[in-house]
PDB file of N, CA and C in Angstrom:
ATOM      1  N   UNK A   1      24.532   5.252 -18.347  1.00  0.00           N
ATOM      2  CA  UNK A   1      23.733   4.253 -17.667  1.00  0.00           C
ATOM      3  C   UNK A   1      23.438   4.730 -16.244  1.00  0.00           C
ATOM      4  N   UNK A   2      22.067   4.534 -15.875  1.00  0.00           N
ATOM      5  CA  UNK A   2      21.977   4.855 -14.746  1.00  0.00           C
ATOM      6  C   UNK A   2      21.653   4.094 -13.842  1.00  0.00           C
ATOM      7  N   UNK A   3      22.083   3.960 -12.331  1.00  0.00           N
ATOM      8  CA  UNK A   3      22.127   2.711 -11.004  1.00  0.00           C
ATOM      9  C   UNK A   3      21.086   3.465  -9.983  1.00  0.00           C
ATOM     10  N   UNK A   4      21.019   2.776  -9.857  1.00  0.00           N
ATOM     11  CA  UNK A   4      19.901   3.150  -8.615  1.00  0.00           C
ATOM     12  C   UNK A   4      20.822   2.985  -7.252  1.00  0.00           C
ATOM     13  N   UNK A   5      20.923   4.194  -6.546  1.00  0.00           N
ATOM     14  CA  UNK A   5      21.785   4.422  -5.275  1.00  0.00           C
ATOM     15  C   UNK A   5      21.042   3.732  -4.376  1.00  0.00           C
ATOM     16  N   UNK A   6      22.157   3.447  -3.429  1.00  0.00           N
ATOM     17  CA  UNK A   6      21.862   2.353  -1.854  1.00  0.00           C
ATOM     18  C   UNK A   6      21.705   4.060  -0.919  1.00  0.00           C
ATOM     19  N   UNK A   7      22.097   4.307  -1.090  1.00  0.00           N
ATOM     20  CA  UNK A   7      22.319   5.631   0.319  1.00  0.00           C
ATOM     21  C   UNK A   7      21.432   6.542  -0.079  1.00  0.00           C
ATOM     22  N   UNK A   8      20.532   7.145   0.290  1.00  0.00           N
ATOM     23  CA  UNK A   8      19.868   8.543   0.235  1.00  0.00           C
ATOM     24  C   UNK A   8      20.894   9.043   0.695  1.00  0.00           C
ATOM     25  N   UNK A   9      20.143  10.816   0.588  1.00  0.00           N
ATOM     26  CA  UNK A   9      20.771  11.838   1.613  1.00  0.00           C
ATOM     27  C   UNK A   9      20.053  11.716   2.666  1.00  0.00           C
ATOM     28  N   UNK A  10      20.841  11.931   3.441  1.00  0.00           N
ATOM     29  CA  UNK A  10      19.781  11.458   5.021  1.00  0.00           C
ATOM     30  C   UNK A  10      19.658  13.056   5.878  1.00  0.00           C
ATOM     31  N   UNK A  11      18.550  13.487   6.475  1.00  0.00           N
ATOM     32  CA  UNK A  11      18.950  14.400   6.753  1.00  0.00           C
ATOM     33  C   UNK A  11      19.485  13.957   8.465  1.00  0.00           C
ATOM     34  N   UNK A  12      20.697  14.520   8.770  1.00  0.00           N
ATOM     35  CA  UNK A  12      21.146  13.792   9.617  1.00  0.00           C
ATOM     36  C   UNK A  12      20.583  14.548  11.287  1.00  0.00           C
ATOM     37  N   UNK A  13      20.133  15.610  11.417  1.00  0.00           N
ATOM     38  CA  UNK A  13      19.071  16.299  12.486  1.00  0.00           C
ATOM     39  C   UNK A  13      17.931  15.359  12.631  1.00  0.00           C
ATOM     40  N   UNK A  14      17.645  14.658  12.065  1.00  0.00           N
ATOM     41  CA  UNK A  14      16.215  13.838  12.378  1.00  0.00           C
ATOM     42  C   UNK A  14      16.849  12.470  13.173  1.00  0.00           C
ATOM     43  N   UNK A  15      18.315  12.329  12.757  1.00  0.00           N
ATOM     44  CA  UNK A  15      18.570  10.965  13.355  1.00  0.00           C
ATOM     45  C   UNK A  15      19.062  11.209  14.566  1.00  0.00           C
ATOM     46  N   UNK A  16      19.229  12.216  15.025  1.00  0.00           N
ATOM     47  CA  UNK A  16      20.104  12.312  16.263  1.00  0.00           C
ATOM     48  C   UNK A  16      20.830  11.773  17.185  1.00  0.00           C
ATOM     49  N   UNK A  17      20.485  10.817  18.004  1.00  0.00           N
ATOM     50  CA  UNK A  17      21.450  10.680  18.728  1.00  0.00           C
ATOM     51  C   UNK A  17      21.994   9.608  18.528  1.00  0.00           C
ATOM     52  N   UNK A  18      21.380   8.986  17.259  1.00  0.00           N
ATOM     53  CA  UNK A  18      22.021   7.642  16.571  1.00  0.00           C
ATOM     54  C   UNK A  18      22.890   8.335  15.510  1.00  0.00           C
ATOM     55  N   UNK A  19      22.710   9.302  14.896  1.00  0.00           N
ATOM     56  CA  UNK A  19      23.640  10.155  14.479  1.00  0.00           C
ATOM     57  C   UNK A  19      24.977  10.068  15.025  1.00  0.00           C
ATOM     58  N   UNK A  20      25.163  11.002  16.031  1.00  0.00           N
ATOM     59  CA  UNK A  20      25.435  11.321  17.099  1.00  0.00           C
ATOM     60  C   UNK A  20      26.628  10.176  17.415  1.00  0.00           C
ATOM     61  N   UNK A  21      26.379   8.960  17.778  1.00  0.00           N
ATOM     62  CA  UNK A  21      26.387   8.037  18.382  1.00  0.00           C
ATOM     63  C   UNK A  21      27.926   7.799  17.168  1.00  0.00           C
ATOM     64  N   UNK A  22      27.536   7.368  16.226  1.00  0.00           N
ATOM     65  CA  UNK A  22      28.006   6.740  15.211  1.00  0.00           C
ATOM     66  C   UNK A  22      29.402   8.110  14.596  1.00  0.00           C
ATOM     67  N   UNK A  23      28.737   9.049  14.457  1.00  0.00           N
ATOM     68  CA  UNK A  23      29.631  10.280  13.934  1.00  0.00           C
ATOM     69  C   UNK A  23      30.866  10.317  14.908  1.00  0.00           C
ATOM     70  N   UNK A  24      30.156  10.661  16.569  1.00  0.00           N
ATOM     71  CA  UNK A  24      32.027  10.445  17.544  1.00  0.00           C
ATOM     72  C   UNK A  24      32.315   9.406  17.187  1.00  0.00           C
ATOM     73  N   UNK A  25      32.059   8.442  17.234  1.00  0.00           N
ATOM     74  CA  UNK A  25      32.884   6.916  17.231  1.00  0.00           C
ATOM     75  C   UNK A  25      33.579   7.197  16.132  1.00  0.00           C
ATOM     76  N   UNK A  26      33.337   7.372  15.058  1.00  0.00           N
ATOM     77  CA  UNK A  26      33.925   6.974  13.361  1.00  0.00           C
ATOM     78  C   UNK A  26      35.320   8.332  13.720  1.00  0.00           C
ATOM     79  N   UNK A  27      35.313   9.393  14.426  1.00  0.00           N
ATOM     80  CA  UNK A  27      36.087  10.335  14.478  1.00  0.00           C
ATOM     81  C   UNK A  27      36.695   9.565  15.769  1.00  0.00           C
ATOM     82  N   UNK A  28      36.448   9.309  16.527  1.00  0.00           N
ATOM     83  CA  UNK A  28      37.238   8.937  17.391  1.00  0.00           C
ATOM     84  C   UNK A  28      38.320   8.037  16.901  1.00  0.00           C
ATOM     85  N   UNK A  29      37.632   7.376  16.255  1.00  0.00           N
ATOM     86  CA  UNK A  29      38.651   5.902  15.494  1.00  0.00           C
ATOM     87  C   UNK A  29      39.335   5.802  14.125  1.00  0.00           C
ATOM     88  N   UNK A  30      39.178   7.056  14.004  1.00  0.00           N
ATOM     89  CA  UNK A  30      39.976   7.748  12.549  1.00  0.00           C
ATOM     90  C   UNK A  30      39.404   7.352  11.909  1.00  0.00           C
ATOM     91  N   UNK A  31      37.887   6.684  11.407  1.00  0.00           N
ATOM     92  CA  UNK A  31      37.104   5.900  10.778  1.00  0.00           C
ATOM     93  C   UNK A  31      36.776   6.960   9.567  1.00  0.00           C
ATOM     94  N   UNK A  32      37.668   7.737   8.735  1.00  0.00           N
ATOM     95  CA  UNK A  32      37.258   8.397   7.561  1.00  0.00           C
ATOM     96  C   UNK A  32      37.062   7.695   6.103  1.00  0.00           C
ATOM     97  N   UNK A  33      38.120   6.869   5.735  1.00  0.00           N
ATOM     98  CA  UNK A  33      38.153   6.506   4.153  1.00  0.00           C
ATOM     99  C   UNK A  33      36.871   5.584   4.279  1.00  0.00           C
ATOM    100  N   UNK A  34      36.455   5.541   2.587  1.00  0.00           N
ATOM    101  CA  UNK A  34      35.032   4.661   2.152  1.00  0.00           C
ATOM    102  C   UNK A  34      35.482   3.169   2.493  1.00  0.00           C
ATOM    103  N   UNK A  35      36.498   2.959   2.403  1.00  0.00           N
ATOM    104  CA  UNK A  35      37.350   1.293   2.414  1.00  0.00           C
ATOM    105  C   UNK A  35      37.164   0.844   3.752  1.00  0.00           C
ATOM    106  N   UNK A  36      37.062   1.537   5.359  1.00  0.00           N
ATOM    107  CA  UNK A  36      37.218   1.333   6.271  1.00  0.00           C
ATOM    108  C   UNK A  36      35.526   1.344   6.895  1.00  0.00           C
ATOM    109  N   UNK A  37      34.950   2.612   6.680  1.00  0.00           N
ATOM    110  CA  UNK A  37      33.347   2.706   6.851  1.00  0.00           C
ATOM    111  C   UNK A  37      32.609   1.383   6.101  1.00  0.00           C
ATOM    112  N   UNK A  38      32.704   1.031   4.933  1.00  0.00           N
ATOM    113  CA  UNK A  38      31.843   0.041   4.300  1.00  0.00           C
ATOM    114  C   UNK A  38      32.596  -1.549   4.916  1.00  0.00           C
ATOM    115  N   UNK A  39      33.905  -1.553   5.241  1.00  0.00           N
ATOM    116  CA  UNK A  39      34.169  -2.412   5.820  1.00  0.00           C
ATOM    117  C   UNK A  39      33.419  -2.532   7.230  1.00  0.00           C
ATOM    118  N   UNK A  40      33.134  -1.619   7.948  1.00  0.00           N
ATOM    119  CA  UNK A  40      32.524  -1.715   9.290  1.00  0.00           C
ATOM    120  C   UNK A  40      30.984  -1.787   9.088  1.00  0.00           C
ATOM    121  N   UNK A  41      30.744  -1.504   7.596  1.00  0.00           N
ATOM    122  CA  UNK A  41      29.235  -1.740   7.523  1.00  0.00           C
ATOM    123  C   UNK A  41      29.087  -3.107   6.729  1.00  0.00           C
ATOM    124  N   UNK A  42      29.935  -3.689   6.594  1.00  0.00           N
ATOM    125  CA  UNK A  42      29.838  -4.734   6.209  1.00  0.00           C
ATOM    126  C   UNK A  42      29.620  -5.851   7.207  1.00  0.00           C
ATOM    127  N   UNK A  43      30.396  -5.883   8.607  1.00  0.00           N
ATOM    128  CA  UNK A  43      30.977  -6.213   9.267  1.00  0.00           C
ATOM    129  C   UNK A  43      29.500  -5.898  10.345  1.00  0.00           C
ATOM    130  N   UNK A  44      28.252  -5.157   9.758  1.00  0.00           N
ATOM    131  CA  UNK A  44      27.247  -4.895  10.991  1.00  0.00           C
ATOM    132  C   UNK A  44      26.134  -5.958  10.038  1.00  0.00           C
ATOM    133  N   UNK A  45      26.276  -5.856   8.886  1.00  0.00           N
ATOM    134  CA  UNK A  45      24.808  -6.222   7.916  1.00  0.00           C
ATOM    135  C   UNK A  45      25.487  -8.208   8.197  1.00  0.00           C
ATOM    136  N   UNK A  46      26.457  -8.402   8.392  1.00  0.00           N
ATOM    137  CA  UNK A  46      26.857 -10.058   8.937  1.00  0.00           C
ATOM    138  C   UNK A  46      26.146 -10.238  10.056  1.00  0.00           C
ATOM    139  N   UNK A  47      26.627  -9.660  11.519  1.00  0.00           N
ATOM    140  CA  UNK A  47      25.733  -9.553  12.924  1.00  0.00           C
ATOM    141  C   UNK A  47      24.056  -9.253  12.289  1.00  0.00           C
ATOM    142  N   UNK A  48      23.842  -8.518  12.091  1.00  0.00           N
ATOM    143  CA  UNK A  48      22.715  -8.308  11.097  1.00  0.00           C
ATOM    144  C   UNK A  48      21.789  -9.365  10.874  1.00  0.00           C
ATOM    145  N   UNK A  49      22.363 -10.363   9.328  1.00  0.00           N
ATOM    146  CA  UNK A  49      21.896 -11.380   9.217  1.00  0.00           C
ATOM    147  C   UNK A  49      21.916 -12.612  10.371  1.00  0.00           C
ATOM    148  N   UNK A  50      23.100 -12.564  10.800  1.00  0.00           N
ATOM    149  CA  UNK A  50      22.694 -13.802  12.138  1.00  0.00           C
ATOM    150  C   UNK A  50      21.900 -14.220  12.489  1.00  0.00           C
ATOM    151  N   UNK A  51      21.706 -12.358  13.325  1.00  0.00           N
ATOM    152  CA  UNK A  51      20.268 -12.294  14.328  1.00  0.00           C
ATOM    153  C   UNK A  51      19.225 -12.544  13.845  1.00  0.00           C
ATOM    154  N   UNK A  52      18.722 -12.433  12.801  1.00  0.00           N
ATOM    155  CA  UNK A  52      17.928 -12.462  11.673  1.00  0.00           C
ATOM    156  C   UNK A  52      17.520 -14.009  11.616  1.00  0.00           C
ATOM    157  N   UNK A  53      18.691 -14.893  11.275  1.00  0.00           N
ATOM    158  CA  UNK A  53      18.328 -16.192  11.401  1.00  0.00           C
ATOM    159  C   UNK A  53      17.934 -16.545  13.088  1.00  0.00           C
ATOM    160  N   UNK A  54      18.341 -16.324  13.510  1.00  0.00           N
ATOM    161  CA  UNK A  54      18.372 -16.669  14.801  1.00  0.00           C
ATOM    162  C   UNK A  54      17.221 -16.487  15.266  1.00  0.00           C
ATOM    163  N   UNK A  55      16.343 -15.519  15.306  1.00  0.00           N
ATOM    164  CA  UNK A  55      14.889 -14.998  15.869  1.00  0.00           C
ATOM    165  C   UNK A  55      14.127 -16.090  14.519  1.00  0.00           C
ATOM    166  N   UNK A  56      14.235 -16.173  13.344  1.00  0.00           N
ATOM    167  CA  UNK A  56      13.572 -16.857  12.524  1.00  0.00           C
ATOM    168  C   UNK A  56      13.514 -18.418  12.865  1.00  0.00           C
ATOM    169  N   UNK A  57      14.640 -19.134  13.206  1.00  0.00           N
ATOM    170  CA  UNK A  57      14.835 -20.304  14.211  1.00  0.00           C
ATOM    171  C   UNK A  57      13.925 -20.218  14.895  1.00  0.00           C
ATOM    172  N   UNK A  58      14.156 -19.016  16.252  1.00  0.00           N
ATOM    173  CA  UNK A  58      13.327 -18.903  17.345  1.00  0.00           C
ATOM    174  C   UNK A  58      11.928 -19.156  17.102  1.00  0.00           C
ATOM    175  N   UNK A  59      11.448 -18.730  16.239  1.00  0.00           N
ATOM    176  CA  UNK A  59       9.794 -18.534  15.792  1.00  0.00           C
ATOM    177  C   UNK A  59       9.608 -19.968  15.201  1.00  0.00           C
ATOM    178  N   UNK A  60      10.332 -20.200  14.703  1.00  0.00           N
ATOM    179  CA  UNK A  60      10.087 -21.803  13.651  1.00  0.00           C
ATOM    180  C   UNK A  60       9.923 -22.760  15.245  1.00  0.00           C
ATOM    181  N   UNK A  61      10.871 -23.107  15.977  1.00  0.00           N
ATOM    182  CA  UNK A  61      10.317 -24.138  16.921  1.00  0.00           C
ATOM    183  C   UNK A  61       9.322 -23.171  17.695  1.00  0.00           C
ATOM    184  N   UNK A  62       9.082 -22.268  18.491  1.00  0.00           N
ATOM    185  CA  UNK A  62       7.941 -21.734  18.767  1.00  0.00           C
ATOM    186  C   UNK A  62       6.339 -22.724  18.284  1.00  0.00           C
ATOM    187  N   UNK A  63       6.444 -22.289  16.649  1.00  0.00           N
ATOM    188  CA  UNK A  63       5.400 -22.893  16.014  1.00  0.00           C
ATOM    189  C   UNK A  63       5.473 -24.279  16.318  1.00  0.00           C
ATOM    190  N   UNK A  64       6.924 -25.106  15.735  1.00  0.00           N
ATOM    191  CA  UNK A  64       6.333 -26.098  16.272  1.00  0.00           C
ATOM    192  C   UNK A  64       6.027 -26.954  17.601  1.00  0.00           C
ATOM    193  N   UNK A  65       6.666 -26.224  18.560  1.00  0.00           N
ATOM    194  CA  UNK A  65       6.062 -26.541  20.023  1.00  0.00           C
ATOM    195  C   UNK A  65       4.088 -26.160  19.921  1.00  0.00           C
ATOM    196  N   UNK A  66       3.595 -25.171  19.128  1.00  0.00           N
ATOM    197  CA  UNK A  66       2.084 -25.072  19.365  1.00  0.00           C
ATOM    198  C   UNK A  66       1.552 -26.194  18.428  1.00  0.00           C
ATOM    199  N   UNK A  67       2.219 -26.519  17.203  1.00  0.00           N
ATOM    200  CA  UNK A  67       1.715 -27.704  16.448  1.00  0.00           C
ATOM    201  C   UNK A  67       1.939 -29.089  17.324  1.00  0.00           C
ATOM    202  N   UNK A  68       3.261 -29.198  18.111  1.00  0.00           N
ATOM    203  CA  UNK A  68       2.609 -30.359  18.736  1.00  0.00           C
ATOM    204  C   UNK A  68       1.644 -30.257  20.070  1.00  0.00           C
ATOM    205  N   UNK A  69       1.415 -29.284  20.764  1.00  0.00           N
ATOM    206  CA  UNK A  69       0.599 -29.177  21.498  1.00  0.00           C
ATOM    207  C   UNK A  69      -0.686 -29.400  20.590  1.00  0.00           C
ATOM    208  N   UNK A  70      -0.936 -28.676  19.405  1.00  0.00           N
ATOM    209  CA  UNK A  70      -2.323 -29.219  18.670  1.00  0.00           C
ATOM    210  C   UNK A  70      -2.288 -30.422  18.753  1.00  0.00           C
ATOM    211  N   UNK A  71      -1.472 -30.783  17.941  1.00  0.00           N
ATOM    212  CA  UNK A  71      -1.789 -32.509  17.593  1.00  0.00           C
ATOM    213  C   UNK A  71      -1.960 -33.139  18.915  1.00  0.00           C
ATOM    214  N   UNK A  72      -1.098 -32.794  19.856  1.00  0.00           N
ATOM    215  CA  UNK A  72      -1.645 -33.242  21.339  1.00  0.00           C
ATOM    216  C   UNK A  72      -3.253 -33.450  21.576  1.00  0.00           C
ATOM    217  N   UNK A  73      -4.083 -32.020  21.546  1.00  0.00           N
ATOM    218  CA  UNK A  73      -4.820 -31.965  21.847  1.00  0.00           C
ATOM    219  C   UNK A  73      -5.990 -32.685  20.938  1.00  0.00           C
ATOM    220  N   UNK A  74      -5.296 -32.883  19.607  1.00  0.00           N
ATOM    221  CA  UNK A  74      -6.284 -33.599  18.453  1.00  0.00           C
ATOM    222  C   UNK A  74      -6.482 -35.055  19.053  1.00  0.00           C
ATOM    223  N   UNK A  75      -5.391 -35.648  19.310  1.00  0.00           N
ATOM    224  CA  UNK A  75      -4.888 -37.213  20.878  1.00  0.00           C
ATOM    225  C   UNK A  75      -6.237 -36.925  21.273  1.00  0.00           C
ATOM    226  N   UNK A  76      -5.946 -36.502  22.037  1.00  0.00           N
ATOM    227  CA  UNK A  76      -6.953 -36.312  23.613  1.00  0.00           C
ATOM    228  C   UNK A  76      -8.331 -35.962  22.962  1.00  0.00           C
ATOM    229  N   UNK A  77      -8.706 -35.095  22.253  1.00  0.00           N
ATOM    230  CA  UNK A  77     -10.116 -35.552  21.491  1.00  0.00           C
ATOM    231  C   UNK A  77     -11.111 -36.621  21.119  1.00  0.00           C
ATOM    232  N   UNK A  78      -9.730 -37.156  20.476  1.00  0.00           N
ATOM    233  CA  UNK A  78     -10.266 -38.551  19.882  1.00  0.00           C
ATOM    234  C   UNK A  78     -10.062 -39.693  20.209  1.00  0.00           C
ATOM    235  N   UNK A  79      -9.608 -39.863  21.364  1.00  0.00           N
ATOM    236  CA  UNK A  79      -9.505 -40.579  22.675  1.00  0.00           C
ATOM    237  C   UNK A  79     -10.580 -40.728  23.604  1.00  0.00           C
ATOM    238  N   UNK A  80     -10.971 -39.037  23.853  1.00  0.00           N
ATOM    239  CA  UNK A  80     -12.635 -38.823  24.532  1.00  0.00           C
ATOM    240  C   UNK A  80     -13.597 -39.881  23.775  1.00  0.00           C
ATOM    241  N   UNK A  81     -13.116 -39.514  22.262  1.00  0.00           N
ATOM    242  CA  UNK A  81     -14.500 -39.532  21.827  1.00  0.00           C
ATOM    243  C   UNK A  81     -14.707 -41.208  21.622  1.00  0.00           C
ATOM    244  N   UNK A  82     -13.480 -42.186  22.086  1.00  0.00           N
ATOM    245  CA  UNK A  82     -13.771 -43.603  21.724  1.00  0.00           C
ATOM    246  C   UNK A  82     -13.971 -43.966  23.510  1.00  0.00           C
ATOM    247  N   UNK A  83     -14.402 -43.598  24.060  1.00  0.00           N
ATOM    248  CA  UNK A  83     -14.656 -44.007  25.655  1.00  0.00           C
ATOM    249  C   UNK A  83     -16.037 -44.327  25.645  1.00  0.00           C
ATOM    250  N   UNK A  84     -16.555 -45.500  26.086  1.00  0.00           N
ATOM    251  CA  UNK A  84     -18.121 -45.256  26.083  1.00  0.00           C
ATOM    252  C   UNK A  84     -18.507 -45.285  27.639  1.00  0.00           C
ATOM    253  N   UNK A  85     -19.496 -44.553  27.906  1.00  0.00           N
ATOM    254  CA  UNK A  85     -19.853 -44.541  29.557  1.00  0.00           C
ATOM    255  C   UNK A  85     -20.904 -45.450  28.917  1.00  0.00           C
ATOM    256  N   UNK A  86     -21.742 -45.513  30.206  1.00  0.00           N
ATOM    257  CA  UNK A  86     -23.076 -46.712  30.581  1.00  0.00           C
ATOM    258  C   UNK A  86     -23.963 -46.299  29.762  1.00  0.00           C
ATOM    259  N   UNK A  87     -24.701 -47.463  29.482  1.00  0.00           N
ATOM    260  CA  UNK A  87     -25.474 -47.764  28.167  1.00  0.00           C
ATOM    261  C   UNK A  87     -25.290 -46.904  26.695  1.00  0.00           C
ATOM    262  N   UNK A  88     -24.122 -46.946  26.413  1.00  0.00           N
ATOM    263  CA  UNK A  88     -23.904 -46.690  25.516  1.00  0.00           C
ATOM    264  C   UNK A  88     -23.166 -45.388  24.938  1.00  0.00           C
ATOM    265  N   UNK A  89     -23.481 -44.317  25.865  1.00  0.00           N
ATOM    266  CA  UNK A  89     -22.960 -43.385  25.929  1.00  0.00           C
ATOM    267  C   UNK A  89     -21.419 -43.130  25.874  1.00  0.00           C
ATOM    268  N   UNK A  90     -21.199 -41.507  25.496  1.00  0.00           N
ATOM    269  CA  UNK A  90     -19.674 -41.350  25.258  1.00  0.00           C
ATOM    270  C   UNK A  90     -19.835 -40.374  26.368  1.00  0.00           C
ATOM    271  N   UNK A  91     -18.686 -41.119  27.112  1.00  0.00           N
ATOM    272  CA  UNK A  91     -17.920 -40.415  28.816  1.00  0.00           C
ATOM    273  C   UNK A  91     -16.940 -39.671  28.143  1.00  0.00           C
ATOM    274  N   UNK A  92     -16.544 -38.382  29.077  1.00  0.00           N
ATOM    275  CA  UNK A  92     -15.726 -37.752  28.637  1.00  0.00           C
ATOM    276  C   UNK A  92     -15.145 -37.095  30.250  1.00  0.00           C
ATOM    277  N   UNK A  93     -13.399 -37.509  30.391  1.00  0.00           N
ATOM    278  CA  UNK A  93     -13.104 -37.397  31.484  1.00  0.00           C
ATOM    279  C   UNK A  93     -12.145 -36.454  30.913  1.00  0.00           C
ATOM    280  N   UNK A  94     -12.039 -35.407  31.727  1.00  0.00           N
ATOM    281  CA  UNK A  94     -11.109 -34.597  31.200  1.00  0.00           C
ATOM    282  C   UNK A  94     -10.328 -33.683  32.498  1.00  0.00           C
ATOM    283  N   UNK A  95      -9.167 -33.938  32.350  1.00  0.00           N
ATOM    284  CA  UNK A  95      -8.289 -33.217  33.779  1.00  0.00           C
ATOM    285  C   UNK A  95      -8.098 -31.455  33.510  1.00  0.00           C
ATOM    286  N   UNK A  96      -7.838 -31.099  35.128  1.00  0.00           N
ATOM    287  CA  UNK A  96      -7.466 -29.735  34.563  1.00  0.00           C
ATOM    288  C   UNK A  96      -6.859 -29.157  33.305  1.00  0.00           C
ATOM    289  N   UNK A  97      -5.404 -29.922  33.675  1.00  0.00           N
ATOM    290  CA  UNK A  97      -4.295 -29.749  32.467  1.00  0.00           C
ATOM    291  C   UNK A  97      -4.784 -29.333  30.843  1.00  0.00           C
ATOM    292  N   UNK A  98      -5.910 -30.735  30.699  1.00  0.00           N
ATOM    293  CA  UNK A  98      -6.401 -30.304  29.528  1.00  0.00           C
ATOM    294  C   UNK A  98      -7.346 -29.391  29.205  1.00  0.00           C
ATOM    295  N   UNK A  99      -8.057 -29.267  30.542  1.00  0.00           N
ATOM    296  CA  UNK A  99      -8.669 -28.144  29.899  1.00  0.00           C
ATOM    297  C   UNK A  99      -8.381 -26.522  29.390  1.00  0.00           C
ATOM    298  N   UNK A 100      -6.887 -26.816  30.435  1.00  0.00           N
ATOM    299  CA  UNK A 100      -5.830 -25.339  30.282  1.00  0.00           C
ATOM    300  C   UNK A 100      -5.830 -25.429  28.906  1.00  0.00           C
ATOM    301  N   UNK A 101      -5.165 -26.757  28.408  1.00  0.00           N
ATOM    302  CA  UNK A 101      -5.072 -26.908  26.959  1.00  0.00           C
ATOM    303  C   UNK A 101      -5.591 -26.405  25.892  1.00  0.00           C
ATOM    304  N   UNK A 102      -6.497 -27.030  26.194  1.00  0.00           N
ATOM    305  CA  UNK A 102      -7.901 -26.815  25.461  1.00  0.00           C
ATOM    306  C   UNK A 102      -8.490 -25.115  25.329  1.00  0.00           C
ATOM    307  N   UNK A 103      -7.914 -24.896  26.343  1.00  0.00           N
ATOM    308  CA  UNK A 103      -8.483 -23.309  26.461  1.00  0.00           C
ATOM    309  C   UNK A 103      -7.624 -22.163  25.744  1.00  0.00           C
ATOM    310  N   UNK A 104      -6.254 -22.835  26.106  1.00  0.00           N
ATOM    311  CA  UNK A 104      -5.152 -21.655  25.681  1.00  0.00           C
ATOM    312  C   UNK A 104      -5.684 -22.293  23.617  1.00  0.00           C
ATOM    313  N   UNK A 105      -5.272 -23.294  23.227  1.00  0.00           N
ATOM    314  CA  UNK A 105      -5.525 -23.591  22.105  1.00  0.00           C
ATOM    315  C   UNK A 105      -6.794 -22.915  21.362  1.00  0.00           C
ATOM    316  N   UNK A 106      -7.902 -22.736  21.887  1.00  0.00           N
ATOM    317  CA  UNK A 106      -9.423 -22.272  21.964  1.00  0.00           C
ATOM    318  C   UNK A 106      -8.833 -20.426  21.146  1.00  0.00           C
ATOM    319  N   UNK A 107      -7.996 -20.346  22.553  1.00  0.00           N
ATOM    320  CA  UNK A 107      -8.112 -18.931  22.555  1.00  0.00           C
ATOM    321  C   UNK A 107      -7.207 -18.238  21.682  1.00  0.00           C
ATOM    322  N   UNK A 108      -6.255 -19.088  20.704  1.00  0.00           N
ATOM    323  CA  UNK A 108      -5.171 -18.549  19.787  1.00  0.00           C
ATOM    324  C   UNK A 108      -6.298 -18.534  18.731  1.00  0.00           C
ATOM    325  N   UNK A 109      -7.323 -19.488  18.267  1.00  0.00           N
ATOM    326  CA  UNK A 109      -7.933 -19.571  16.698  1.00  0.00           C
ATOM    327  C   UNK A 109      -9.055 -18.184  16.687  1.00  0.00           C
TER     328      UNK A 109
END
């Protein structure tokens, strides 16, 4: 039966100084048997996933701080648009702020 391997051969001259990096340490720390290395790579792919969630969090409220700024700005639209100026007309008062709004929003679509 045949498995499909996790590890290539790596050629380890191309990685250098992450090579490098990792090779003293593991000798420094007597880090030879497979039991102790896959434990420490176990022990990186955990930190690993964290961060992973963590930036994915990050991005999720991101978005929804710009979704409520939309819906903000969807407010303030349709707010303009029920104002009537003189004889009949639709007034439209609009402050700096929103027009920052309006602009940064403009300029993401």
């Amino acid at each position: 039966m045949k498995t499909d391997k996790q590890y290539a051969t790596r050629n380890t001259g191309e990685q250098g100084v992450y090579f490098d990096r990792h090779n003293d340490a593991m000798t420094r720390e007597a880090l030879h048997g497979k039991h102790r290395i896959a434990a420490e790579l176990a022990h990186r792919d955990i930190i690993i996933e964290r961060l992973r969630a963590e930036l994915a969090a990050e991005r999720m409220t991101e978005e929804k701080r710009e979704l409520k700024e939309a819906r903000d700005l969807i407010k303030w639209v349709t707010h303009c648009a029920s104002i009537k100026g003189p004889a009949g007309t639709t007034a439209y008062i609009v402050s700096d702020s929103h027009m920052q709004k309006m602009r940064k929003f403009v300029e993401k679509e």
